[in-house]
C-alpha atoms as a PDB file:
ATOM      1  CA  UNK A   1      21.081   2.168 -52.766  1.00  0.00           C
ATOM      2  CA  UNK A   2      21.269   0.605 -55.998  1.00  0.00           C
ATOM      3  CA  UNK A   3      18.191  -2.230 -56.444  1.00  0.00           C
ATOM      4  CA  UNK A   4      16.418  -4.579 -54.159  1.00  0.00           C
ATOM      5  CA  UNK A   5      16.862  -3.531 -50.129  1.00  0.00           C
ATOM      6  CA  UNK A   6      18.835  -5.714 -47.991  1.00  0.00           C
ATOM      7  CA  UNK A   7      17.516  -4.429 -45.016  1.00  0.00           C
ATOM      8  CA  UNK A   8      14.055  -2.601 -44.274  1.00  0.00           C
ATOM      9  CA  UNK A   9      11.659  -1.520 -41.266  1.00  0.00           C
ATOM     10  CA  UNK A  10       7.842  -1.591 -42.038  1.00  0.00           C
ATOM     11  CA  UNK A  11       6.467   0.765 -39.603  1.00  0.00           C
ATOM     12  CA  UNK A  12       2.554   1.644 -40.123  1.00  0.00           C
ATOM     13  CA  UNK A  13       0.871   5.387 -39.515  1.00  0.00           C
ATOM     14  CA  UNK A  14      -2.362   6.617 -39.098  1.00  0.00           C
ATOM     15  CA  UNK A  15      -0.796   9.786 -40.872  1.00  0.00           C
ATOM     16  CA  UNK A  16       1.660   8.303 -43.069  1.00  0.00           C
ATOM     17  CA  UNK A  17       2.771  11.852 -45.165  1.00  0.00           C
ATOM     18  CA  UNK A  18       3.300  13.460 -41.352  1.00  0.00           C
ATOM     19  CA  UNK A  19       5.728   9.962 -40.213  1.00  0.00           C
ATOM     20  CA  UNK A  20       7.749  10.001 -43.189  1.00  0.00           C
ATOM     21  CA  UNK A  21       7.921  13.733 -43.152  1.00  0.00           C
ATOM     22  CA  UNK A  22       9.173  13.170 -39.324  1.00  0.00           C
ATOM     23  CA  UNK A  23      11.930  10.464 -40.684  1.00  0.00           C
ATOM     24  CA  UNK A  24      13.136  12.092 -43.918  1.00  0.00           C
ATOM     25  CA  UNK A  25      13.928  15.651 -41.713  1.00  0.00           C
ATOM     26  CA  UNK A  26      15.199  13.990 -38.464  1.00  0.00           C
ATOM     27  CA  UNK A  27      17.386  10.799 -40.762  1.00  0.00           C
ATOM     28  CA  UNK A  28      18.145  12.665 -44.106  1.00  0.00           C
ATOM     29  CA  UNK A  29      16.381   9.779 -45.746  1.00  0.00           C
ATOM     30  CA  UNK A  30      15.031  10.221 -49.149  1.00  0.00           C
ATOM     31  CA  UNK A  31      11.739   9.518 -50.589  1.00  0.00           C
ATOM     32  CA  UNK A  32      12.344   6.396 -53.452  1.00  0.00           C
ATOM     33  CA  UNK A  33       8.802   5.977 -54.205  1.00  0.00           C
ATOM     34  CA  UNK A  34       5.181   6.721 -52.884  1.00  0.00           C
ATOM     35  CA  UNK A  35       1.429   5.452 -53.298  1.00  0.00           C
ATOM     36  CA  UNK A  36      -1.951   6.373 -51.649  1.00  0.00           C
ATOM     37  CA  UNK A  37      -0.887   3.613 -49.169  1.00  0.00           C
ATOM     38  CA  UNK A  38       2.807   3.641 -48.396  1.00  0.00           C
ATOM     39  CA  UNK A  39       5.540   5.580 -48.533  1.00  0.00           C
ATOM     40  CA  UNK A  40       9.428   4.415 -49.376  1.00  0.00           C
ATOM     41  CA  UNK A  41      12.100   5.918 -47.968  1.00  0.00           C
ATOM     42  CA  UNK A  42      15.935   5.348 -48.342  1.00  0.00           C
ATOM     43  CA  UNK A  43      19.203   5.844 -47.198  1.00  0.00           C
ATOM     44  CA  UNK A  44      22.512   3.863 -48.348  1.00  0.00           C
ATOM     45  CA  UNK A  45      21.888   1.311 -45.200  1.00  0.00           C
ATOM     46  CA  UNK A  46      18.290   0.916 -45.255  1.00  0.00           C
ATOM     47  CA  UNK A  47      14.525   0.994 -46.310  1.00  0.00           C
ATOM     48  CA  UNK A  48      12.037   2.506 -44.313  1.00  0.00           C
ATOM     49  CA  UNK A  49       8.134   1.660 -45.297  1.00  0.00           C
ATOM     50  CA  UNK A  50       5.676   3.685 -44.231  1.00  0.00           C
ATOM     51  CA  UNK A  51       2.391   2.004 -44.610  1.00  0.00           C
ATOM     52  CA  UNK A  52      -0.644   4.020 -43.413  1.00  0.00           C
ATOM     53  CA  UNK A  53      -2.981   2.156 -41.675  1.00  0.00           C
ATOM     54  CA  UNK A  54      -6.772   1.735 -43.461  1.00  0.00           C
ATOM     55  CA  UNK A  55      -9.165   4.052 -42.657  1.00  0.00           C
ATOM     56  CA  UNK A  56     -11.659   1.548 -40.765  1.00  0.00           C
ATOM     57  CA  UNK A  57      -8.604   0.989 -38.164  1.00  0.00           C
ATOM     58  CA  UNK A  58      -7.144   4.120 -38.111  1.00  0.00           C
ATOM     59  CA  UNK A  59     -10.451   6.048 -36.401  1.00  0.00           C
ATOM     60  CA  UNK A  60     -10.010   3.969 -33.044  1.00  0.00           C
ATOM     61  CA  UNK A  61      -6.381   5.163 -32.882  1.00  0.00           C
ATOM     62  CA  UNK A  62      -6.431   9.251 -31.241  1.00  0.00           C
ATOM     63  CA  UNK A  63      -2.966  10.355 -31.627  1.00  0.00           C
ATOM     64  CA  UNK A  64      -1.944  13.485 -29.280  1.00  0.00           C
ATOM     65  CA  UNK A  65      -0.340  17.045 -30.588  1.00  0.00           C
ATOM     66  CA  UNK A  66       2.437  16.341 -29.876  1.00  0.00           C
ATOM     67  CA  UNK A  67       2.674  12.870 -30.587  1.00  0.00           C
ATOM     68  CA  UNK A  68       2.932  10.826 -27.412  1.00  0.00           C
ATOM     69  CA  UNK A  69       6.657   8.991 -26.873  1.00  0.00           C
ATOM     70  CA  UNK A  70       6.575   5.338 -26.952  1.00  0.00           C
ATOM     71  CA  UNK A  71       9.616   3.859 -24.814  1.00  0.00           C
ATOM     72  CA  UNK A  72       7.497   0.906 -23.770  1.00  0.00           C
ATOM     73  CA  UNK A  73       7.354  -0.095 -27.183  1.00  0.00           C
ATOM     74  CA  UNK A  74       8.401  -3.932 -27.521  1.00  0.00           C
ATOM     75  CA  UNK A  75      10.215  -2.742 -30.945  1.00  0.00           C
ATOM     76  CA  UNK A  76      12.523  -0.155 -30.869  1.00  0.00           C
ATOM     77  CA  UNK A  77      14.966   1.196 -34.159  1.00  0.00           C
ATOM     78  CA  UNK A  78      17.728   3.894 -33.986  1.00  0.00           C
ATOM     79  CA  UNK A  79      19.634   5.687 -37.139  1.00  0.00           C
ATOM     80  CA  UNK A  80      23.075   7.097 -37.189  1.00  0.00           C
ATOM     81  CA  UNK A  81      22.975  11.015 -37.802  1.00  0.00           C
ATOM     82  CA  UNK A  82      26.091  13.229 -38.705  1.00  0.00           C
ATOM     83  CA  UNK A  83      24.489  15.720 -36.019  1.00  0.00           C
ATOM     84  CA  UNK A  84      22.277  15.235 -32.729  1.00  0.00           C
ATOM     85  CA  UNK A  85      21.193  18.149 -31.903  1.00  0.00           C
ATOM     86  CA  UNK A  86      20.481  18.741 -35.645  1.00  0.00           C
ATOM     87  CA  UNK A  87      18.115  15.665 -35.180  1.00  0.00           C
ATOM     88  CA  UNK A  88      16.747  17.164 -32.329  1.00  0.00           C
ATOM     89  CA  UNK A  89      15.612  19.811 -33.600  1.00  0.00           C
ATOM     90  CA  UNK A  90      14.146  18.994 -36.925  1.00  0.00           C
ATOM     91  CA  UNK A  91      12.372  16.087 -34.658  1.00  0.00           C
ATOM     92  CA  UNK A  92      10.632  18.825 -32.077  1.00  0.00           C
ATOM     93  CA  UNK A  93      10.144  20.934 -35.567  1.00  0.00           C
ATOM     94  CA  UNK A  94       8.040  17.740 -36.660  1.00  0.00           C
ATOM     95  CA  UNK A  95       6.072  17.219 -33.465  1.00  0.00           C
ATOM     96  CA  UNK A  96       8.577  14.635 -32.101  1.00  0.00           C
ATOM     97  CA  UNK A  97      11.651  13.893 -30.311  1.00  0.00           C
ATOM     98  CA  UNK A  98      14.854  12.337 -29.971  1.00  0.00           C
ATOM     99  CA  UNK A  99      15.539  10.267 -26.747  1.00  0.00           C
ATOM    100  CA  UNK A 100      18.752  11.550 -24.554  1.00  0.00           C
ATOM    101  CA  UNK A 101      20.231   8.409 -24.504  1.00  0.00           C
ATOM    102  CA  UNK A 102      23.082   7.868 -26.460  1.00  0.00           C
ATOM    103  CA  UNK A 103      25.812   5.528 -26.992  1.00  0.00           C
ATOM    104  CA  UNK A 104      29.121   5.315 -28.076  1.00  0.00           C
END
């Protein structure tokens, strides 16, 4: 994706190097650009910010091994992949998962 995004997710981590790790292996996304605070990820359709969350915030959060699935969540974002059970398994490789729900 040549210049500015024209579409983008923020989504913010208590371990932000683990979450992108989880999205580059399960999307094929590619790190664009990092700091000590956020990470950049890319793929031709989108941006994906990963923003850790300060220190003073992130000690109240306890985050299980594995991480716990969210489908309550009020926010919810998908990505196409050229193989599912290729995304399944580099997301259980990265302490995650994909949901079996899928569309056509």
């Amino acid at each position: 994706m040549a210049g500015p995004a024209r579409a983008g997710l923020f989504v913010y981590a208590k371990d932000a190097t683990r979450t992108a790790r989880f999205y580059e292996a399960v999307t094929g996304m590619h790190r664009l650009h990092e700091t000590a605070e956020l990470i950049v990820l890319e793929s031709p359709d989108i941006q994906l910010v990963v923003h850790a969350i300060p220190e003073r915030y992130a000690r109240e959060i306890d985050i299980t091994e594995p991480p716990q699935r969210r489908e309550e969540a009020a926010c919810k974002f998908f990505f196409s992949v050229a193989s599912l059970d290729a995304a399944r398994s580099a997301a259980a490789r990265h302490g995650g998962a994909v949901f079996d729900d899928t569309w056509q």
